[in-house]
PDB file of N, CA and C in Angstrom:
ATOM      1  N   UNK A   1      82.224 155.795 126.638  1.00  0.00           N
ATOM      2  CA  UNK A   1      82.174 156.199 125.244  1.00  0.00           C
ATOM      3  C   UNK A   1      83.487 155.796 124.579  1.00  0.00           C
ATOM      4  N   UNK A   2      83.340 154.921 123.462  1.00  0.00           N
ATOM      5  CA  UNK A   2      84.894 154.845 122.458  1.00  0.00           C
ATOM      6  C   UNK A   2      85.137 155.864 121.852  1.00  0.00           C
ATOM      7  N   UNK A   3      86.013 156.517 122.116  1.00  0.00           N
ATOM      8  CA  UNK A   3      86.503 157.368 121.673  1.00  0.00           C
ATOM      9  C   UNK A   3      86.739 157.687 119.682  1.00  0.00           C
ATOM     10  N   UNK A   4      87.600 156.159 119.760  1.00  0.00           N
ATOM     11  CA  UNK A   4      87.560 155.610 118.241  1.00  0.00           C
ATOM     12  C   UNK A   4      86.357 155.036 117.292  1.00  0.00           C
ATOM     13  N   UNK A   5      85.080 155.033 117.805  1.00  0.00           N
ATOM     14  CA  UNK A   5      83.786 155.245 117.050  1.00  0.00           C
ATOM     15  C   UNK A   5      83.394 156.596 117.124  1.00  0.00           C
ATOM     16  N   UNK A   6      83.822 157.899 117.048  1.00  0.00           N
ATOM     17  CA  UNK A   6      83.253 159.088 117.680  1.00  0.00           C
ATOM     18  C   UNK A   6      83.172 159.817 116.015  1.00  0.00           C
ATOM     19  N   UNK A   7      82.566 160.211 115.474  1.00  0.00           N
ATOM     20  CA  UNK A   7      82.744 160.808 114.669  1.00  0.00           C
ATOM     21  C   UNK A   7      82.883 162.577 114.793  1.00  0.00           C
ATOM     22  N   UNK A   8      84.469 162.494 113.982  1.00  0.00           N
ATOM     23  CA  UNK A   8      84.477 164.377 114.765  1.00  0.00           C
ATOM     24  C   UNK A   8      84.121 164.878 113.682  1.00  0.00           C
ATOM     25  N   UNK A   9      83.235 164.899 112.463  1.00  0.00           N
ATOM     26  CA  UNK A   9      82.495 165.885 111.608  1.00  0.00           C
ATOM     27  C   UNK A   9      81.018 166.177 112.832  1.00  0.00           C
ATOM     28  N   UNK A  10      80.928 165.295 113.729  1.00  0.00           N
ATOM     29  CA  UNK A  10      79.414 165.257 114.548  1.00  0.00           C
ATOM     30  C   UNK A  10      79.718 166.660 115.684  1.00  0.00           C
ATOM     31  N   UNK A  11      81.291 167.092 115.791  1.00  0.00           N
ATOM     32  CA  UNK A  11      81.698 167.379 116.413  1.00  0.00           C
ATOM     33  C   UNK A  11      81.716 169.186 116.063  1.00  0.00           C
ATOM     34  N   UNK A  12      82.039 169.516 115.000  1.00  0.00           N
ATOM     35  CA  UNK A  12      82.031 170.211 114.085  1.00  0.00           C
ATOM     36  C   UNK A  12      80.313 171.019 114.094  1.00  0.00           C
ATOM     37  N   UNK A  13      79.635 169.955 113.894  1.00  0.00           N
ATOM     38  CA  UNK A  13      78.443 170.076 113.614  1.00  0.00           C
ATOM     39  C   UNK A  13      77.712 170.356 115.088  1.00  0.00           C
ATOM     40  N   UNK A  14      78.003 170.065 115.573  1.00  0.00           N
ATOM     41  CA  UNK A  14      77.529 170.310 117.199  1.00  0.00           C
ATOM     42  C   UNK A  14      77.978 171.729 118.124  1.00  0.00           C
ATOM     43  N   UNK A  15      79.053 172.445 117.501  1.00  0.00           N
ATOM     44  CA  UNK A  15      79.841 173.294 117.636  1.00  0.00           C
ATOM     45  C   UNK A  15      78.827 175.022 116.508  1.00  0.00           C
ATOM     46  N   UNK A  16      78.425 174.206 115.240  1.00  0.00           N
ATOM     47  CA  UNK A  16      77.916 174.904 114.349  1.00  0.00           C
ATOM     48  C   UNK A  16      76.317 175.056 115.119  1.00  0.00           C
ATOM     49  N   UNK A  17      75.853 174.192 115.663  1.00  0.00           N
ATOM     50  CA  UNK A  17      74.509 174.187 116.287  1.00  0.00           C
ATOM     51  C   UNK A  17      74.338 174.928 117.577  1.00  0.00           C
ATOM     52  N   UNK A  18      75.237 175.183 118.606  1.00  0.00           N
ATOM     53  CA  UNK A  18      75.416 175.641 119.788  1.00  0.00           C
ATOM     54  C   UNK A  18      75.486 177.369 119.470  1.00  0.00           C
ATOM     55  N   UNK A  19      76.424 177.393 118.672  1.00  0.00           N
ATOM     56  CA  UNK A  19      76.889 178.813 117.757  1.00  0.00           C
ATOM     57  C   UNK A  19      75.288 179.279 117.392  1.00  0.00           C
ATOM     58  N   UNK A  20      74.784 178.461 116.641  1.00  0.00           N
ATOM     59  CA  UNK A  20      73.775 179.479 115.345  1.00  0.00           C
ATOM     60  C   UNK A  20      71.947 179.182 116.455  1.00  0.00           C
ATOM     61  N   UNK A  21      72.580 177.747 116.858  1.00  0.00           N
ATOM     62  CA  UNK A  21      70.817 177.578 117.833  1.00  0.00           C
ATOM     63  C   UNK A  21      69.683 177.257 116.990  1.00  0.00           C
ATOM     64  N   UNK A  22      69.791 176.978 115.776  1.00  0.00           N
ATOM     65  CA  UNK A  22      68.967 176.816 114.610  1.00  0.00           C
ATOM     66  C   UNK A  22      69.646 175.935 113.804  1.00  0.00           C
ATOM     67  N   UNK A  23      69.187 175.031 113.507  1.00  0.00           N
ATOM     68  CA  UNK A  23      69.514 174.085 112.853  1.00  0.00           C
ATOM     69  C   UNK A  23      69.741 174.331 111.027  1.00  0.00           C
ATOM     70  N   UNK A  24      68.694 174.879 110.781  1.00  0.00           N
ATOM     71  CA  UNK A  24      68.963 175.198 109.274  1.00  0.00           C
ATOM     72  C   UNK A  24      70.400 176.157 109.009  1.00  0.00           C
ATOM     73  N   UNK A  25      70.362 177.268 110.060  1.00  0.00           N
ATOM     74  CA  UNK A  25      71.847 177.934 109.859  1.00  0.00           C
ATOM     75  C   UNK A  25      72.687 177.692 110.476  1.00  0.00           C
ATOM     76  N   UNK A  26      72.408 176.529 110.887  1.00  0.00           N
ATOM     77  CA  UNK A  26      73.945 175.835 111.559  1.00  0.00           C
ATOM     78  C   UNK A  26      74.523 174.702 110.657  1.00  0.00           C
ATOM     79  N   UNK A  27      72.940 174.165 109.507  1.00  0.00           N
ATOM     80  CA  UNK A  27      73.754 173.774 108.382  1.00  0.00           C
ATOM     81  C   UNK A  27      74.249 174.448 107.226  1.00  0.00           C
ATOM     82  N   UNK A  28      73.730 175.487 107.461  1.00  0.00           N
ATOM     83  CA  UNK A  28      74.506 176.556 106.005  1.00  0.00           C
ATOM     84  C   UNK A  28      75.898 177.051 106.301  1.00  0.00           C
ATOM     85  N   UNK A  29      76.208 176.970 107.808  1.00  0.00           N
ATOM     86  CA  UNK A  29      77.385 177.167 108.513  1.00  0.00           C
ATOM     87  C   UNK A  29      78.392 176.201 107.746  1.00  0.00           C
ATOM     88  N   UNK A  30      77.711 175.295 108.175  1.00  0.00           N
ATOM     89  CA  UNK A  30      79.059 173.822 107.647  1.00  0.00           C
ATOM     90  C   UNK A  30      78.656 172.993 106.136  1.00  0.00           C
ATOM     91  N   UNK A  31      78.135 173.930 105.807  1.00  0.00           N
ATOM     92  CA  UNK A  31      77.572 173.296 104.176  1.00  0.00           C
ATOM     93  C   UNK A  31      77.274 172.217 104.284  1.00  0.00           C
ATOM     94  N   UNK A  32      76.500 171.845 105.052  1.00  0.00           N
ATOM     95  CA  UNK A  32      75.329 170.559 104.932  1.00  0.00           C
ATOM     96  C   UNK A  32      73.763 170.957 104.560  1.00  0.00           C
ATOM     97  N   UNK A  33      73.323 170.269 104.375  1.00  0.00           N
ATOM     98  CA  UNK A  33      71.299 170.290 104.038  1.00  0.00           C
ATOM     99  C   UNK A  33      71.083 169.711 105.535  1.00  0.00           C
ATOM    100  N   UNK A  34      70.016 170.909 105.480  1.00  0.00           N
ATOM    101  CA  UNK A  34      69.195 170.683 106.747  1.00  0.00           C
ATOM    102  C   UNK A  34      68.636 169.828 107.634  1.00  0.00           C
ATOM    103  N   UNK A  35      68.076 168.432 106.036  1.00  0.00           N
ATOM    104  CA  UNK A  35      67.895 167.397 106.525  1.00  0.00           C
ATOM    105  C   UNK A  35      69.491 166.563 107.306  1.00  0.00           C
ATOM    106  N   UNK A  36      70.385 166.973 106.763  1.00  0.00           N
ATOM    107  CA  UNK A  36      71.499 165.988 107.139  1.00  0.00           C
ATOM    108  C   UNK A  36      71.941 166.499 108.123  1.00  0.00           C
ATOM    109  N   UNK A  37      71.745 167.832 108.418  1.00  0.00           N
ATOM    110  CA  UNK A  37      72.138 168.267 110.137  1.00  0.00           C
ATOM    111  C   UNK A  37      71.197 168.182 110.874  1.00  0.00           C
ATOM    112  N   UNK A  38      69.917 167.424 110.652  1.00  0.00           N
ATOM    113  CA  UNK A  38      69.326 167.336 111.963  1.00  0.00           C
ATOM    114  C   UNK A  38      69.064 165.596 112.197  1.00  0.00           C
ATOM    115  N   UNK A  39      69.770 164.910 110.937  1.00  0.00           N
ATOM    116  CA  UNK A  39      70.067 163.840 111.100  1.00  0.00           C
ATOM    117  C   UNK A  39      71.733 163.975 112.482  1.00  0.00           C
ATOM    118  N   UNK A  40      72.639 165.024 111.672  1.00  0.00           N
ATOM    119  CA  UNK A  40      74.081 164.989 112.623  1.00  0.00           C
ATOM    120  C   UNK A  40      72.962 165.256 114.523  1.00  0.00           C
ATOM    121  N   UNK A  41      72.269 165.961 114.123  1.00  0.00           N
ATOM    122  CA  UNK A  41      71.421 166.196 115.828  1.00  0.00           C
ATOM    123  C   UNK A  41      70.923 164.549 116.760  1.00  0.00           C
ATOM    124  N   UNK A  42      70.638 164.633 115.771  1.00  0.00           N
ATOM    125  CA  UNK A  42      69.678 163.182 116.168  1.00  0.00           C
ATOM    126  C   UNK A  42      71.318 162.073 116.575  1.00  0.00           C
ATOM    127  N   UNK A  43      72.255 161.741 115.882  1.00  0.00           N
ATOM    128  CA  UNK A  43      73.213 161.181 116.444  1.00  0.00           C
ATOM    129  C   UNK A  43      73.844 161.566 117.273  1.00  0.00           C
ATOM    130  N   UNK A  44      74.195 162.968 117.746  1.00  0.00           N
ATOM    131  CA  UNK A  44      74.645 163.607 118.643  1.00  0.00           C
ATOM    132  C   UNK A  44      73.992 163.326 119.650  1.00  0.00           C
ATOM    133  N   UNK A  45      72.869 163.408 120.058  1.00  0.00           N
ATOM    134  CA  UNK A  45      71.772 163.581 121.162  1.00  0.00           C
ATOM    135  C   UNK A  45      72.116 162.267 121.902  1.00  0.00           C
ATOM    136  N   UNK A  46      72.049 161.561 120.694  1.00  0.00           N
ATOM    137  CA  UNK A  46      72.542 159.712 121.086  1.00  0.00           C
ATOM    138  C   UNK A  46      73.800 159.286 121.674  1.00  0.00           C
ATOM    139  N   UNK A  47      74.883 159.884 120.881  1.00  0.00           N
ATOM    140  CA  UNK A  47      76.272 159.726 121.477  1.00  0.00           C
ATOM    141  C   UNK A  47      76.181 160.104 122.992  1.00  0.00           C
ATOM    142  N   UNK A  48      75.637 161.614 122.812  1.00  0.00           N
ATOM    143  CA  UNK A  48      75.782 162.033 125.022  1.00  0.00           C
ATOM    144  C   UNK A  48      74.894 161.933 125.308  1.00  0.00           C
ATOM    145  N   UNK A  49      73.834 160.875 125.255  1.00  0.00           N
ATOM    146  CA  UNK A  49      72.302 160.860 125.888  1.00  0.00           C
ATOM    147  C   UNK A  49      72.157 161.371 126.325  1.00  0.00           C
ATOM    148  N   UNK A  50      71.755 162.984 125.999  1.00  0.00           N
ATOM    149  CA  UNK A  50      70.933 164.346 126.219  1.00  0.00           C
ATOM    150  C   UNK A  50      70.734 164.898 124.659  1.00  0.00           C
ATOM    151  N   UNK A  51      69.310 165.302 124.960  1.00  0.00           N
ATOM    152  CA  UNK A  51      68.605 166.244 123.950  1.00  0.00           C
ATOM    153  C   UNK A  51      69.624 167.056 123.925  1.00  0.00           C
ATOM    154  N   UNK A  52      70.068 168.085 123.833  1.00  0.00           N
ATOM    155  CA  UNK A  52      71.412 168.649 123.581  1.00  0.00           C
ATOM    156  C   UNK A  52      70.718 170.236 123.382  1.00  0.00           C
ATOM    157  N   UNK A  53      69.711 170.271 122.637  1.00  0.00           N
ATOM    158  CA  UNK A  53      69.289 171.568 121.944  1.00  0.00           C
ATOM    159  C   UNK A  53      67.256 171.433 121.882  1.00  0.00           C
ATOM    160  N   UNK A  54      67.116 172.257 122.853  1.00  0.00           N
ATOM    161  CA  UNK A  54      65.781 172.016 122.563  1.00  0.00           C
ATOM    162  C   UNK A  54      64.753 172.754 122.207  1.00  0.00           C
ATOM    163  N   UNK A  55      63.431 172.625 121.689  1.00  0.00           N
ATOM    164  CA  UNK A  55      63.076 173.263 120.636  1.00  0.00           C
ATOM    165  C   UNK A  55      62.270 174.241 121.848  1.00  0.00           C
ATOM    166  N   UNK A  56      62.596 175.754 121.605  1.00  0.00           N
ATOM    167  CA  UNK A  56      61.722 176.720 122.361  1.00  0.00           C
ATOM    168  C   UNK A  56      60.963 177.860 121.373  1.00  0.00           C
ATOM    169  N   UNK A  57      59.502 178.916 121.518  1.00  0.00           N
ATOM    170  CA  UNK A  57      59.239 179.442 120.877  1.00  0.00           C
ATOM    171  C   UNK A  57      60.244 180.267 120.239  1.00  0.00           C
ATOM    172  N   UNK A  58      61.139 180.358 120.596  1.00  0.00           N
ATOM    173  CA  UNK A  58      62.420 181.797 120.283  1.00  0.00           C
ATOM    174  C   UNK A  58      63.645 180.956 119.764  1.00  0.00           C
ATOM    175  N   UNK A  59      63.359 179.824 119.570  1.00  0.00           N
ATOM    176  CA  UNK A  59      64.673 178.723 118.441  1.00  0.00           C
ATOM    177  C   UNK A  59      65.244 177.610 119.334  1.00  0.00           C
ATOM    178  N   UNK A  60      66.646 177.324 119.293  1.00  0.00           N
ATOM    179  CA  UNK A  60      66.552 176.007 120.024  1.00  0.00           C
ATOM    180  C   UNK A  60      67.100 176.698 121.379  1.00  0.00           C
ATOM    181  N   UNK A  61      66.854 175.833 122.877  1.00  0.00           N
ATOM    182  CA  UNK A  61      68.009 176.365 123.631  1.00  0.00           C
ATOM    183  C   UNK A  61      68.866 175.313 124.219  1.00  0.00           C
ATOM    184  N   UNK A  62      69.825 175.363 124.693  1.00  0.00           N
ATOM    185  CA  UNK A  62      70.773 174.220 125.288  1.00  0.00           C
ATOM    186  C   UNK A  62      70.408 173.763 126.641  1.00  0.00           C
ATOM    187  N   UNK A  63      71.011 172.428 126.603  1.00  0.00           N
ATOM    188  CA  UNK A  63      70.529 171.925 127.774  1.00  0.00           C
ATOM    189  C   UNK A  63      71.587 172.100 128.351  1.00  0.00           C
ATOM    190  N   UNK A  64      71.761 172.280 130.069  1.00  0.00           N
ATOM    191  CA  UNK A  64      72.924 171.928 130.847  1.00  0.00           C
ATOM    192  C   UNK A  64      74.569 171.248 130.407  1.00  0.00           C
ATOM    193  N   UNK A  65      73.770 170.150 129.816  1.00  0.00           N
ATOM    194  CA  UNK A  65      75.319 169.341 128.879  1.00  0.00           C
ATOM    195  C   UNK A  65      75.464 169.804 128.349  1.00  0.00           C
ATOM    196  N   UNK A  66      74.465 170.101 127.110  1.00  0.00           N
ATOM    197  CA  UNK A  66      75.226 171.089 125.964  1.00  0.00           C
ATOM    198  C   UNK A  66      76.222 172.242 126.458  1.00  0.00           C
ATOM    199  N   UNK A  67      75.548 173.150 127.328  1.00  0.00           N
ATOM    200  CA  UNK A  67      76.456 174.152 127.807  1.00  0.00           C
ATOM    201  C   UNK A  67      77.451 174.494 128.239  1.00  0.00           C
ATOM    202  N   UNK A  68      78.218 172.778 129.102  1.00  0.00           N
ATOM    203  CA  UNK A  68      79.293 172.367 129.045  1.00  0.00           C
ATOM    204  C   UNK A  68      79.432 171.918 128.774  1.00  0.00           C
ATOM    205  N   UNK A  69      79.237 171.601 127.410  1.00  0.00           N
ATOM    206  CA  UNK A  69      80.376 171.069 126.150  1.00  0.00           C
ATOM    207  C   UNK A  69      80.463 172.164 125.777  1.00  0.00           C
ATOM    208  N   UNK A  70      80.228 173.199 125.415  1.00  0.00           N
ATOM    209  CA  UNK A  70      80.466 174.100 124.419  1.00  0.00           C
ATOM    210  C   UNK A  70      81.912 174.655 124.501  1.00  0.00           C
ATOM    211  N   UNK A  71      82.164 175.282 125.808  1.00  0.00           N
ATOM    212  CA  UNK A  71      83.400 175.749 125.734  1.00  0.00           C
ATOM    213  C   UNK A  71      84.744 174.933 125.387  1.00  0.00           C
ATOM    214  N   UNK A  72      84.815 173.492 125.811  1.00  0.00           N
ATOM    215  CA  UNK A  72      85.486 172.787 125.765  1.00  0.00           C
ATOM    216  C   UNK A  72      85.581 172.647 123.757  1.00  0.00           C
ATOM    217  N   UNK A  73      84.433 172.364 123.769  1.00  0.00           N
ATOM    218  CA  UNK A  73      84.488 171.954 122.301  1.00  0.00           C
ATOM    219  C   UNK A  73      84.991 173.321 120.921  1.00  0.00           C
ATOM    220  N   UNK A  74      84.841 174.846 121.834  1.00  0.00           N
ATOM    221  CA  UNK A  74      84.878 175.609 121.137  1.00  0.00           C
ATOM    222  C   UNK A  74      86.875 175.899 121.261  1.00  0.00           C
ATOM    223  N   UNK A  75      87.448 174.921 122.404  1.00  0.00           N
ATOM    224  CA  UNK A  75      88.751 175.224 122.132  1.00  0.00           C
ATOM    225  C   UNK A  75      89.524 173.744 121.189  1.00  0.00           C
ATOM    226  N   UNK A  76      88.850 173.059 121.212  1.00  0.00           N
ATOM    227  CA  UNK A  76      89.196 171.720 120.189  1.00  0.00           C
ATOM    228  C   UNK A  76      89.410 172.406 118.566  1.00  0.00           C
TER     229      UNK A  76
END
């Protein structure tokens, strides 16, 4: 991964998604529209090729990666 193509608003936003598990209030978190944070999802998923957050009857849940990223990312 280049480090220097990484976008850290994706980073932000991935941090807001792990937190809320719902996409719509993980964009009201970071004042984005819904559509544009599940566009930030959709690039995320891509950057660490893993689904990251997946859709369950009870909202999203994390996958393995996601789960370790989180802590790391929650001290960045």
């Amino acid at each position: 991964m280049n480090l220097r193509s990484i976008d850290l608003n994706l980073l932000v936003a991935l941090d807001a998604l792990l937190a809320e598990r719902h996409v719509t209030k993980a964009a009201d978190r970071v004042g984005l529209s819904q559509p544009a944070m599940s566009n930030a999802l959709n690039r995320l998923r891509a950057m660490f090729e893993d689904e990251l957050l997946v859709r369950t009857t009870s909202g999203m849940k994390p996958t393995p990666r996601a789960t370790e990223l989180a802590e790391p990312l929650r001290q960045v």
